[in-house]
PDB file of N, CA and C in Angstrom:
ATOM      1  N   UNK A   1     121.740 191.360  95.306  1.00  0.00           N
ATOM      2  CA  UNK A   1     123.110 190.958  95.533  1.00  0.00           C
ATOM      3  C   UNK A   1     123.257 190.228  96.868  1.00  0.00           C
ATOM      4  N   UNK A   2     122.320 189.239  96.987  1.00  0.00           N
ATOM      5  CA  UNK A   2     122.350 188.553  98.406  1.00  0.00           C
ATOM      6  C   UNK A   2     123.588 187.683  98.156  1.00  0.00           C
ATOM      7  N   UNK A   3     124.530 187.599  97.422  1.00  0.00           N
ATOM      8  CA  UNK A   3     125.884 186.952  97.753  1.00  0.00           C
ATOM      9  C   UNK A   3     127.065 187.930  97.715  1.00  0.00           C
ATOM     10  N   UNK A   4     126.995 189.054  97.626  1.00  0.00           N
ATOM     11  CA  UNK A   4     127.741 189.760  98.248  1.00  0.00           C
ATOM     12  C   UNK A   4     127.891 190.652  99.066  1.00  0.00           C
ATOM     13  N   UNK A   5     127.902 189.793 100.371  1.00  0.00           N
ATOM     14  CA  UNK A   5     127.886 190.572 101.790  1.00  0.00           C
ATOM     15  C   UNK A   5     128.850 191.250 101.739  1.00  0.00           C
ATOM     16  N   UNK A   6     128.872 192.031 103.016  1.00  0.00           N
ATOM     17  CA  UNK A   6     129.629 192.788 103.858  1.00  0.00           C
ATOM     18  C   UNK A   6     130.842 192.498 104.195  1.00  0.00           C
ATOM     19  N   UNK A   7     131.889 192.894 105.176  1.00  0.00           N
ATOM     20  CA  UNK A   7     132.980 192.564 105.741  1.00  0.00           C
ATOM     21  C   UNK A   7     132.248 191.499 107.075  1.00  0.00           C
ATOM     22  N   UNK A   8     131.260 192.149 107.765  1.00  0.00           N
ATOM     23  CA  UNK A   8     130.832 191.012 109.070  1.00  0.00           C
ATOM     24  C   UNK A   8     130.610 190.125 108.690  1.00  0.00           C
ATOM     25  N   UNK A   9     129.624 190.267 107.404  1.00  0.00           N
ATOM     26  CA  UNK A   9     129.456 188.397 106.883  1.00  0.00           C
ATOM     27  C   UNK A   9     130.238 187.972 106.576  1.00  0.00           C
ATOM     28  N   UNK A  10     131.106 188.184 105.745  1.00  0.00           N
ATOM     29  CA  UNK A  10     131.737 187.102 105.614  1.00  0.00           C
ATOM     30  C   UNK A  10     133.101 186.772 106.412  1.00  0.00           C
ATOM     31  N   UNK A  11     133.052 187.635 107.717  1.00  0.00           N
ATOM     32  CA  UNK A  11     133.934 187.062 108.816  1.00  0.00           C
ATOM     33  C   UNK A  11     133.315 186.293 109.701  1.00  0.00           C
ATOM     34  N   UNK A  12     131.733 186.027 109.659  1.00  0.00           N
ATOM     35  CA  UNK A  12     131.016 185.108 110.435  1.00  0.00           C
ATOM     36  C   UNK A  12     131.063 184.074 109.538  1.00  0.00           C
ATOM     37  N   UNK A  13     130.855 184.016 108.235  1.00  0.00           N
ATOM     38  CA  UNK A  13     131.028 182.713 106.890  1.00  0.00           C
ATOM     39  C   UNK A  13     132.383 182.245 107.301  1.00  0.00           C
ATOM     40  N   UNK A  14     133.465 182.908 107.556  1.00  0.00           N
ATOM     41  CA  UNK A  14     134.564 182.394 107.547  1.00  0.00           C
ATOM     42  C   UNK A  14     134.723 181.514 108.968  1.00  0.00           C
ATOM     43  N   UNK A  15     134.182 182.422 110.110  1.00  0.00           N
ATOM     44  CA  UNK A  15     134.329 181.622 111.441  1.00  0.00           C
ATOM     45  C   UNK A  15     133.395 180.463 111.626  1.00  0.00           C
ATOM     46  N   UNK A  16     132.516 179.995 110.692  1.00  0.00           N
ATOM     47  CA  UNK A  16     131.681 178.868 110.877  1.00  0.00           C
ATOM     48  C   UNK A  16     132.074 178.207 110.243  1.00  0.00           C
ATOM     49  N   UNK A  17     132.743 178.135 108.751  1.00  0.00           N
ATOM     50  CA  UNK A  17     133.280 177.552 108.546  1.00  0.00           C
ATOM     51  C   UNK A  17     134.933 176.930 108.726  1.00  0.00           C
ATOM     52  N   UNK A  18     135.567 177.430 110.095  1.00  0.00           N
ATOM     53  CA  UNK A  18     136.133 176.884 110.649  1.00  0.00           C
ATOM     54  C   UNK A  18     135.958 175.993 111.452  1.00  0.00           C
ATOM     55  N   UNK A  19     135.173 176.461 112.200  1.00  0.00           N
ATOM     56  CA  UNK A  19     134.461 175.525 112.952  1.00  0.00           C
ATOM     57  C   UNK A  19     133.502 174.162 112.680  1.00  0.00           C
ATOM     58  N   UNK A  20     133.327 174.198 111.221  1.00  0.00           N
ATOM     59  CA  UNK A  20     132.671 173.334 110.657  1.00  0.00           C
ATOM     60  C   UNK A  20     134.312 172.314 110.211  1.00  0.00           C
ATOM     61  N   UNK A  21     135.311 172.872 109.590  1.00  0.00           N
ATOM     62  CA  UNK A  21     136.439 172.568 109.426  1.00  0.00           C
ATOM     63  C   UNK A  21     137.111 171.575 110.727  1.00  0.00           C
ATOM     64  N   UNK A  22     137.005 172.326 111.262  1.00  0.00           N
ATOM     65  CA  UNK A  22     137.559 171.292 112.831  1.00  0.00           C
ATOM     66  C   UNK A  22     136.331 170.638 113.479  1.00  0.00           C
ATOM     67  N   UNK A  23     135.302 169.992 113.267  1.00  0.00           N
ATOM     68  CA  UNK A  23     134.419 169.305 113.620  1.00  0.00           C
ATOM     69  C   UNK A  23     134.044 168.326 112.796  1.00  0.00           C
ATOM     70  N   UNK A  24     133.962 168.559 111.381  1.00  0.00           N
ATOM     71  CA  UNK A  24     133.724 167.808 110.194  1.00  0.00           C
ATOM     72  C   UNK A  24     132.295 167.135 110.792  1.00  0.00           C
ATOM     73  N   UNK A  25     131.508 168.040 111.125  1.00  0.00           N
ATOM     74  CA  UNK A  25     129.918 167.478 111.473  1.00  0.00           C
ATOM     75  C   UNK A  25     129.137 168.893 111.604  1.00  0.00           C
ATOM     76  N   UNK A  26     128.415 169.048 110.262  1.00  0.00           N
ATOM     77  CA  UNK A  26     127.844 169.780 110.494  1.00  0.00           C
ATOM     78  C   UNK A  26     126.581 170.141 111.941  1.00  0.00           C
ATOM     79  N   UNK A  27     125.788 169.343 112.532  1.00  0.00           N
ATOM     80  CA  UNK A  27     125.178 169.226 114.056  1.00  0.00           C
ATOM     81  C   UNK A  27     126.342 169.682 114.657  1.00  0.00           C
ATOM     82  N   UNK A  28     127.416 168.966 115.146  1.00  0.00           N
ATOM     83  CA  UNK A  28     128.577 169.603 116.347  1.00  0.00           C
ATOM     84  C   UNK A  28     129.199 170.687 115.795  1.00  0.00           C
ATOM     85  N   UNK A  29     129.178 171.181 114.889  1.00  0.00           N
ATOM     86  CA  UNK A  29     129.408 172.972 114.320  1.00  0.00           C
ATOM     87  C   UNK A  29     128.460 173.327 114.533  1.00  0.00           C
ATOM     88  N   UNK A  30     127.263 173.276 114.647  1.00  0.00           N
ATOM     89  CA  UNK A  30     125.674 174.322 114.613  1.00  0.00           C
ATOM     90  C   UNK A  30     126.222 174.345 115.943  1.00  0.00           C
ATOM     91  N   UNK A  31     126.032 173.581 116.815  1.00  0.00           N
ATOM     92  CA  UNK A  31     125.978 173.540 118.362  1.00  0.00           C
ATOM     93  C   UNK A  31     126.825 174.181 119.034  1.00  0.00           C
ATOM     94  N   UNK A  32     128.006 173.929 118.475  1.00  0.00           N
ATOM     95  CA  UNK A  32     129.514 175.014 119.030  1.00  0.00           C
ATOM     96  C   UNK A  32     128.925 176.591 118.131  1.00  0.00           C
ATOM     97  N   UNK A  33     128.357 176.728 117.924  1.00  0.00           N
ATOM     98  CA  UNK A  33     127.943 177.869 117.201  1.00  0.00           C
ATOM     99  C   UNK A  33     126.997 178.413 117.950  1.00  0.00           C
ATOM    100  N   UNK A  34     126.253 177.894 118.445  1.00  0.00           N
ATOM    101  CA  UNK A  34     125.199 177.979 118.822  1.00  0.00           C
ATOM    102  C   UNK A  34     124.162 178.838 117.965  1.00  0.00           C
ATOM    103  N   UNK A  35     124.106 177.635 116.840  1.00  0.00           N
ATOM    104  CA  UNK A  35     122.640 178.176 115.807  1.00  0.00           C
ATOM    105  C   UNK A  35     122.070 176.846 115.272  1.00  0.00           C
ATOM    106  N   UNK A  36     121.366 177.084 114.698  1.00  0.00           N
ATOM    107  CA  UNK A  36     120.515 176.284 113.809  1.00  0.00           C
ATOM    108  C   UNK A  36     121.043 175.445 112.738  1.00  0.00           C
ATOM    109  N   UNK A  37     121.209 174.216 112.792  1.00  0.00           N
ATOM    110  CA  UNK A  37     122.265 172.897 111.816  1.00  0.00           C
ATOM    111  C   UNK A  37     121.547 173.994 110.302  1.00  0.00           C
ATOM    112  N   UNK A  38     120.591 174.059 110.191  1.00  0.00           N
ATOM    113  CA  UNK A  38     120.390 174.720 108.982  1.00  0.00           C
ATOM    114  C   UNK A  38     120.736 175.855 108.230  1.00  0.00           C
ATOM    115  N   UNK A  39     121.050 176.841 109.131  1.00  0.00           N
ATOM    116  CA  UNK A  39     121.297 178.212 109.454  1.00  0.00           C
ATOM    117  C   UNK A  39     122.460 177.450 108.887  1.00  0.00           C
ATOM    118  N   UNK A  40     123.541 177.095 109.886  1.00  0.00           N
ATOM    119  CA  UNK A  40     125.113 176.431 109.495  1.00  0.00           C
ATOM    120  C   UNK A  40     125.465 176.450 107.910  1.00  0.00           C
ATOM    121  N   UNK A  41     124.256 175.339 107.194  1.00  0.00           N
ATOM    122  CA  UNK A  41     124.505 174.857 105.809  1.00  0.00           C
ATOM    123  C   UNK A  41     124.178 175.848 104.991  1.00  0.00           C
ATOM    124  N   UNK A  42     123.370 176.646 105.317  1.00  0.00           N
ATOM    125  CA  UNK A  42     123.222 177.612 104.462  1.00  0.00           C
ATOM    126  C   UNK A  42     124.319 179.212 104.604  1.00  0.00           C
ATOM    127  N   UNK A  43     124.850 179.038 105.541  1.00  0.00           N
ATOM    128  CA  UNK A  43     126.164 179.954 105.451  1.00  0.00           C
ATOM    129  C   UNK A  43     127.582 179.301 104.708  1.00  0.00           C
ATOM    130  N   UNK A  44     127.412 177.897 104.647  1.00  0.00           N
ATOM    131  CA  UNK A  44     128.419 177.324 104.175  1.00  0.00           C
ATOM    132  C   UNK A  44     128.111 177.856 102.882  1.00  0.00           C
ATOM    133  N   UNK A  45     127.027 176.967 102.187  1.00  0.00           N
ATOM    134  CA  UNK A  45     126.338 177.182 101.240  1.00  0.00           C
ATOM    135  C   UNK A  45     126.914 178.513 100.330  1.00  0.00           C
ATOM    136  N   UNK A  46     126.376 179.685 101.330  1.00  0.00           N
ATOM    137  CA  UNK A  46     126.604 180.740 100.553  1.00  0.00           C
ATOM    138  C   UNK A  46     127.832 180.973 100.283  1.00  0.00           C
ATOM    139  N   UNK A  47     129.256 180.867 101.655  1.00  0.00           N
ATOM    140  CA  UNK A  47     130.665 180.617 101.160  1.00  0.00           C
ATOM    141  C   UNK A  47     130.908 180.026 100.048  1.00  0.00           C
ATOM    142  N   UNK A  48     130.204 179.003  99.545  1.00  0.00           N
ATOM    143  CA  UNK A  48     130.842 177.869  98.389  1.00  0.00           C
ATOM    144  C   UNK A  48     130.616 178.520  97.074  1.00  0.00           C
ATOM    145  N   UNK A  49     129.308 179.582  97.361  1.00  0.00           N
ATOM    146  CA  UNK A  49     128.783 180.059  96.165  1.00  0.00           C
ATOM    147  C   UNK A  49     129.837 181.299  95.584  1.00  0.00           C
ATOM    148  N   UNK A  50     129.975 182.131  96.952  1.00  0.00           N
ATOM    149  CA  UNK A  50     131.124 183.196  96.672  1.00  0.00           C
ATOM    150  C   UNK A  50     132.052 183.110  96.845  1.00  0.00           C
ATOM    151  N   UNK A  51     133.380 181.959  96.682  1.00  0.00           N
ATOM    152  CA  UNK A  51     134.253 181.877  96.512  1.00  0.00           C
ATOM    153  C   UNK A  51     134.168 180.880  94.860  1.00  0.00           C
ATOM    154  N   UNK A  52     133.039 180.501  94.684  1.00  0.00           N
ATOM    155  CA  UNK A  52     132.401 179.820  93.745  1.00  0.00           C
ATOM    156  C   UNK A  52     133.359 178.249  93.556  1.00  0.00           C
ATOM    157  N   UNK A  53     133.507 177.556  94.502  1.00  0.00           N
ATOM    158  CA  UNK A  53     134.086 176.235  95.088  1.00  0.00           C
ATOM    159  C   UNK A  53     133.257 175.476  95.864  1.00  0.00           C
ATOM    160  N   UNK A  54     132.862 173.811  95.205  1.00  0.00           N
ATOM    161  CA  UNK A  54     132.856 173.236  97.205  1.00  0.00           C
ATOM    162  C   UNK A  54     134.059 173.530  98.220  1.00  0.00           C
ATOM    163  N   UNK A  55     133.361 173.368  99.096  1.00  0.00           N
ATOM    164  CA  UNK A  55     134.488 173.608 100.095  1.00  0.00           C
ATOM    165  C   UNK A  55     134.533 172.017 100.931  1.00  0.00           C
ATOM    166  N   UNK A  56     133.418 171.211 100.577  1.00  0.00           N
ATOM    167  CA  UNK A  56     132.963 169.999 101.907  1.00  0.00           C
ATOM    168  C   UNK A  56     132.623 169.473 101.396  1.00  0.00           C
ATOM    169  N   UNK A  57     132.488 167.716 101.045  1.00  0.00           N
ATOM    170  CA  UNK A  57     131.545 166.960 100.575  1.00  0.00           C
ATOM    171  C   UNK A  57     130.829 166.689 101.935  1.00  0.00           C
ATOM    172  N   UNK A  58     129.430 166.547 101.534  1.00  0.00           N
ATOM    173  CA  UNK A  58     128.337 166.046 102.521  1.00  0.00           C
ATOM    174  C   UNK A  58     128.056 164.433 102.615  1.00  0.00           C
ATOM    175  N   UNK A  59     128.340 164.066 103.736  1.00  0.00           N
ATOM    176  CA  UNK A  59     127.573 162.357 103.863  1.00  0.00           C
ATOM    177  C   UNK A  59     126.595 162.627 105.264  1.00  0.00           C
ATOM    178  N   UNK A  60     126.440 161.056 104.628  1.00  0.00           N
ATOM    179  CA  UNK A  60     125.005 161.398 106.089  1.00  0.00           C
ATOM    180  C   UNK A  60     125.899 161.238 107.774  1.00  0.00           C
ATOM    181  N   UNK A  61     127.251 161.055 107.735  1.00  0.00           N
ATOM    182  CA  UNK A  61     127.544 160.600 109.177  1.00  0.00           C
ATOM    183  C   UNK A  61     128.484 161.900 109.130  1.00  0.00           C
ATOM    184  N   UNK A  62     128.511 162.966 108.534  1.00  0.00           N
ATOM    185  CA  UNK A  62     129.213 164.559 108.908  1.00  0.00           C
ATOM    186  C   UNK A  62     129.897 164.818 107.365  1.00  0.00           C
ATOM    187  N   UNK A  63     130.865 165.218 107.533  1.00  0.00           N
ATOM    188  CA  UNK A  63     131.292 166.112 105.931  1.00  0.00           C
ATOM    189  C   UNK A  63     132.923 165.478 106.253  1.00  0.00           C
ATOM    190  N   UNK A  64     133.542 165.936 104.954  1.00  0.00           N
ATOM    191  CA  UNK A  64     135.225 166.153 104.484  1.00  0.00           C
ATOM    192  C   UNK A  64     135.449 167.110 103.857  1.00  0.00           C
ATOM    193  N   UNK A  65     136.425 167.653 104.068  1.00  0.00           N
ATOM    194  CA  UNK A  65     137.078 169.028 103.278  1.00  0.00           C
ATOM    195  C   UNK A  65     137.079 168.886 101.802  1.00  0.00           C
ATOM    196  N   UNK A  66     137.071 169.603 100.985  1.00  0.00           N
ATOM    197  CA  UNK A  66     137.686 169.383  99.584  1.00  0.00           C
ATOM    198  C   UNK A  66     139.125 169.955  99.972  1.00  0.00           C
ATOM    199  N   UNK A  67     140.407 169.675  98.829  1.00  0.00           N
ATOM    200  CA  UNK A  67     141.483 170.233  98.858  1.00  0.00           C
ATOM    201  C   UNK A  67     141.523 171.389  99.202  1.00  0.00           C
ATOM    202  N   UNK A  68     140.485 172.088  98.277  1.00  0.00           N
ATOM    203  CA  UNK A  68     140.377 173.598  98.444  1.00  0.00           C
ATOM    204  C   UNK A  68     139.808 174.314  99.402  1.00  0.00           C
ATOM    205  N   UNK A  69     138.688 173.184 100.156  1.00  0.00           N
ATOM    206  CA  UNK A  69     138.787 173.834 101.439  1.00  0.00           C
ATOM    207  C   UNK A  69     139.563 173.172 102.956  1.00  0.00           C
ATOM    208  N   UNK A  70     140.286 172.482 102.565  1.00  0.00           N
ATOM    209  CA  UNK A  70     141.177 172.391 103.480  1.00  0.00           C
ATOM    210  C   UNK A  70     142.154 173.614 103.799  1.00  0.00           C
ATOM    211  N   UNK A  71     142.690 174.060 102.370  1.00  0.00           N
ATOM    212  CA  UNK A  71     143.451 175.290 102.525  1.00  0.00           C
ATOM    213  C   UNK A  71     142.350 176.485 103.068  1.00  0.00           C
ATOM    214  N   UNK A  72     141.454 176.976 102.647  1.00  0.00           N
ATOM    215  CA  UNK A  72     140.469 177.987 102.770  1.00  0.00           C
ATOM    216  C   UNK A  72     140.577 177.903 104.270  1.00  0.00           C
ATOM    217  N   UNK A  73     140.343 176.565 105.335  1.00  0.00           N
ATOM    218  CA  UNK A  73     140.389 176.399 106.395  1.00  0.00           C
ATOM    219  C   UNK A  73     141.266 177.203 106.978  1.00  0.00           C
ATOM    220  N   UNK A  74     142.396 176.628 106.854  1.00  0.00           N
ATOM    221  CA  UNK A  74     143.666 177.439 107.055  1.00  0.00           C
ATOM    222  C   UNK A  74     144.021 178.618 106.862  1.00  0.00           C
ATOM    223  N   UNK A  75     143.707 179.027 105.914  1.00  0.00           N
ATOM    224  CA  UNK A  75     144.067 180.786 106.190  1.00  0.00           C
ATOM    225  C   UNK A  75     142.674 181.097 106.548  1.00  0.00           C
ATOM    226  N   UNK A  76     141.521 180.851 106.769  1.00  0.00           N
ATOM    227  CA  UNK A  76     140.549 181.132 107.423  1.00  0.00           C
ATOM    228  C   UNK A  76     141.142 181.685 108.537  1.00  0.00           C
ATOM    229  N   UNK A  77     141.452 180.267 109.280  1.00  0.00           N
ATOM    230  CA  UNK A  77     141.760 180.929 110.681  1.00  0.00           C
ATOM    231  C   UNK A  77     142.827 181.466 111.009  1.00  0.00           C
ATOM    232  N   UNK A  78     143.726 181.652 109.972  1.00  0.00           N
ATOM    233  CA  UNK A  78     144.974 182.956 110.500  1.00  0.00           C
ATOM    234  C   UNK A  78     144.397 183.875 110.445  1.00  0.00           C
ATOM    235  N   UNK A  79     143.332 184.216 109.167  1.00  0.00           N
ATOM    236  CA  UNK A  79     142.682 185.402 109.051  1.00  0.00           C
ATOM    237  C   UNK A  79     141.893 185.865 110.508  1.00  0.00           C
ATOM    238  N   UNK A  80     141.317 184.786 110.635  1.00  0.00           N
ATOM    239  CA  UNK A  80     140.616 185.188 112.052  1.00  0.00           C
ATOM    240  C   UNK A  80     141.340 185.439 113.399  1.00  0.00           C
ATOM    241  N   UNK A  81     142.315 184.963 113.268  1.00  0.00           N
ATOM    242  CA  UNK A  81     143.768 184.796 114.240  1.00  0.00           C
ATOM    243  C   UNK A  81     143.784 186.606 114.784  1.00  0.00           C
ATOM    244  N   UNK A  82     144.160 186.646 113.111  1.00  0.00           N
ATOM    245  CA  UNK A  82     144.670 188.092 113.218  1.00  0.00           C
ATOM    246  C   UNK A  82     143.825 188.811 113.213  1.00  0.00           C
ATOM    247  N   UNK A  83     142.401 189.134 113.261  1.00  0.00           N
ATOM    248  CA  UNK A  83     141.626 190.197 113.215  1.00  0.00           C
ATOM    249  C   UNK A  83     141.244 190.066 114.643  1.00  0.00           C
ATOM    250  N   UNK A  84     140.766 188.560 115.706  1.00  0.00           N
ATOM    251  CA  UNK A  84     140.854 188.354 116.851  1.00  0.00           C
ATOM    252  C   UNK A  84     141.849 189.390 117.701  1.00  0.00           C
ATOM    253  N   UNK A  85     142.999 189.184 117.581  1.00  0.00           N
ATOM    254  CA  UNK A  85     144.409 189.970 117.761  1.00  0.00           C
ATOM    255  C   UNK A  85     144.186 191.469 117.554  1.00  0.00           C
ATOM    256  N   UNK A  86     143.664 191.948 116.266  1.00  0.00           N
ATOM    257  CA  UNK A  86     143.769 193.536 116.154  1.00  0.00           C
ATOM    258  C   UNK A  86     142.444 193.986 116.977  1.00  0.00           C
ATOM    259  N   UNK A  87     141.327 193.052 116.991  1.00  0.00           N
ATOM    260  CA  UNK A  87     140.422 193.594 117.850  1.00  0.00           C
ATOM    261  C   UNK A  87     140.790 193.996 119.342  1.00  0.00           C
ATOM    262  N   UNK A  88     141.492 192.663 119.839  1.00  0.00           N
ATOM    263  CA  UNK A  88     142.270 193.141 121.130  1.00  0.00           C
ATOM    264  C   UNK A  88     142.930 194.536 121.479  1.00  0.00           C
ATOM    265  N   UNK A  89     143.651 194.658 120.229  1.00  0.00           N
ATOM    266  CA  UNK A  89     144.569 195.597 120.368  1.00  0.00           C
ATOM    267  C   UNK A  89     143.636 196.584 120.572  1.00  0.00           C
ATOM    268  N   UNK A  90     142.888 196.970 119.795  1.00  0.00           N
ATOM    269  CA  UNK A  90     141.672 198.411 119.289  1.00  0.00           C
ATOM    270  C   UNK A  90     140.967 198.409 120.525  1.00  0.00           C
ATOM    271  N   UNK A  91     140.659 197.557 121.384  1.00  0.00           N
ATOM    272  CA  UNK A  91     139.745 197.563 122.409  1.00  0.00           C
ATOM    273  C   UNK A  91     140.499 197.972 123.852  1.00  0.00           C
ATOM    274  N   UNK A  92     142.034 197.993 123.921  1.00  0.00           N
ATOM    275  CA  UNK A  92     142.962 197.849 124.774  1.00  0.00           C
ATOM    276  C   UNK A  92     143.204 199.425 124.551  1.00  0.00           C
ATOM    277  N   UNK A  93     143.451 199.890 123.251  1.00  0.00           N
ATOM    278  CA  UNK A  93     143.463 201.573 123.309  1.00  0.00           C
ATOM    279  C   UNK A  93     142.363 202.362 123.661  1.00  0.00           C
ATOM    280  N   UNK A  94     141.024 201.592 123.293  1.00  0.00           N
ATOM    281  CA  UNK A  94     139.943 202.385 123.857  1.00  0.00           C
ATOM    282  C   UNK A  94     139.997 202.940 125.324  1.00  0.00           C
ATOM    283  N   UNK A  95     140.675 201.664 125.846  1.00  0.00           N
ATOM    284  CA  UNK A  95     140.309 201.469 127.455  1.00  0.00           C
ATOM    285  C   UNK A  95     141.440 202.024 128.080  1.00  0.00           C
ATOM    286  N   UNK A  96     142.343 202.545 127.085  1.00  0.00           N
ATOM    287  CA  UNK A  96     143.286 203.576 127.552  1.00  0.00           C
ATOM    288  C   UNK A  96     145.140 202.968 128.056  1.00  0.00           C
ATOM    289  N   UNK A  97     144.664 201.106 127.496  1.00  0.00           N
ATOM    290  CA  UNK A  97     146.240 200.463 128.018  1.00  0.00           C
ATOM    291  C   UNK A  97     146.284 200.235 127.029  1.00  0.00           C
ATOM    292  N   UNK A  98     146.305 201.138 125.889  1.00  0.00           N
ATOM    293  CA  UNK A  98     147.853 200.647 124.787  1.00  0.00           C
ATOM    294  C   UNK A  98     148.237 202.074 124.120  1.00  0.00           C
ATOM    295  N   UNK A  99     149.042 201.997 123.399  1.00  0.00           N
ATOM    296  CA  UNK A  99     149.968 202.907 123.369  1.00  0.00           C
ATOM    297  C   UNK A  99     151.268 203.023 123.648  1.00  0.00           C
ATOM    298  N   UNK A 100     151.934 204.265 123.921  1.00  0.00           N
ATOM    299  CA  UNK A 100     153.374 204.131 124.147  1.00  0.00           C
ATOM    300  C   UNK A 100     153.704 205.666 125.756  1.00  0.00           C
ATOM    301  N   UNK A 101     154.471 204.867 126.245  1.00  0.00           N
ATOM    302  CA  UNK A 101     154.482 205.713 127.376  1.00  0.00           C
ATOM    303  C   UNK A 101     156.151 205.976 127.457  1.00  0.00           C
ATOM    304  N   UNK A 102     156.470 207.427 126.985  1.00  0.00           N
ATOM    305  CA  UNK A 102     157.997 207.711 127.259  1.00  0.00           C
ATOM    306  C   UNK A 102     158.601 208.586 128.666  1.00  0.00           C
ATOM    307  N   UNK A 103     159.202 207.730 129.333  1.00  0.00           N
ATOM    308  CA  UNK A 103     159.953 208.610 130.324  1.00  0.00           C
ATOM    309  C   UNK A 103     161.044 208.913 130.183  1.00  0.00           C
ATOM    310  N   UNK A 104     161.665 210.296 130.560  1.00  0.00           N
ATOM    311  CA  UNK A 104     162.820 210.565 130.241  1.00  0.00           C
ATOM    312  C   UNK A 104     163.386 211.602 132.449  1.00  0.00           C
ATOM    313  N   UNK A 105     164.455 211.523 132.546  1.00  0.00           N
ATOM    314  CA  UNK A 105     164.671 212.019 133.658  1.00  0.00           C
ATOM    315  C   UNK A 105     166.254 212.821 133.329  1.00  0.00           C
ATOM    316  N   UNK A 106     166.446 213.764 134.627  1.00  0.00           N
ATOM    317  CA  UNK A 106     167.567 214.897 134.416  1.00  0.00           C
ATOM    318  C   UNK A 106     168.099 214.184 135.346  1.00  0.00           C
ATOM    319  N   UNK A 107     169.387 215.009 135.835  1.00  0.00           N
ATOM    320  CA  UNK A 107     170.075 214.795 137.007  1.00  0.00           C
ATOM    321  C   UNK A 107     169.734 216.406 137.607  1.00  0.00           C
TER     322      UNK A 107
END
């Protein structure tokens, strides 16, 4: 079942392929990634397989979205928006500043 990862994979599938999304070059996505242009295509790759869509046509001077992954783009990165965001939050209670602090006083 090598196409159905985990929750991490496919929040790293999703964040490369944002980044592939706002670069439309696969090389300047590997690089902002900092991995391997190959590594890159083959995480796309596997996205396209398990959502079972292209997501990109390939040319030799970088890529274009398909419709469908133009949208995918997009809630990609709200998705990532918001898990970015709840990580904050979860890491902010660890460290003991979040929560709720009630004061109350007499006369």
């Amino acid at each position: 079942m090598a196409d159905t990862p985990g929750a991490w994979s496919d929040l790293r599938r999703l964040r490369s392929f944002v980044v592939l999304a706002e670069e439309l070059h696969f090389t300047r996505a590997a690089a902002r990634l900092r991995i391997a242009q190959p590594a890159l295509s083959q995480q796309i790759r596997a996205l396209e397989r398990q959502l079972g869509v292209p997501l990109a046509h390939r040319t030799s001077r970088g890529c274009t979205l398909t419709e469908v992954g133009a949208r995918v783009a997009d809630e990609a990165a709200r998705m990532l928006a918001d898990v970015d965001a709840a990580t904050a939050r979860i890491q902010d209670l660890v460290r003991g500043r979040g929560g709720r602090l009630r004061l109350a006083y007499t006369r």
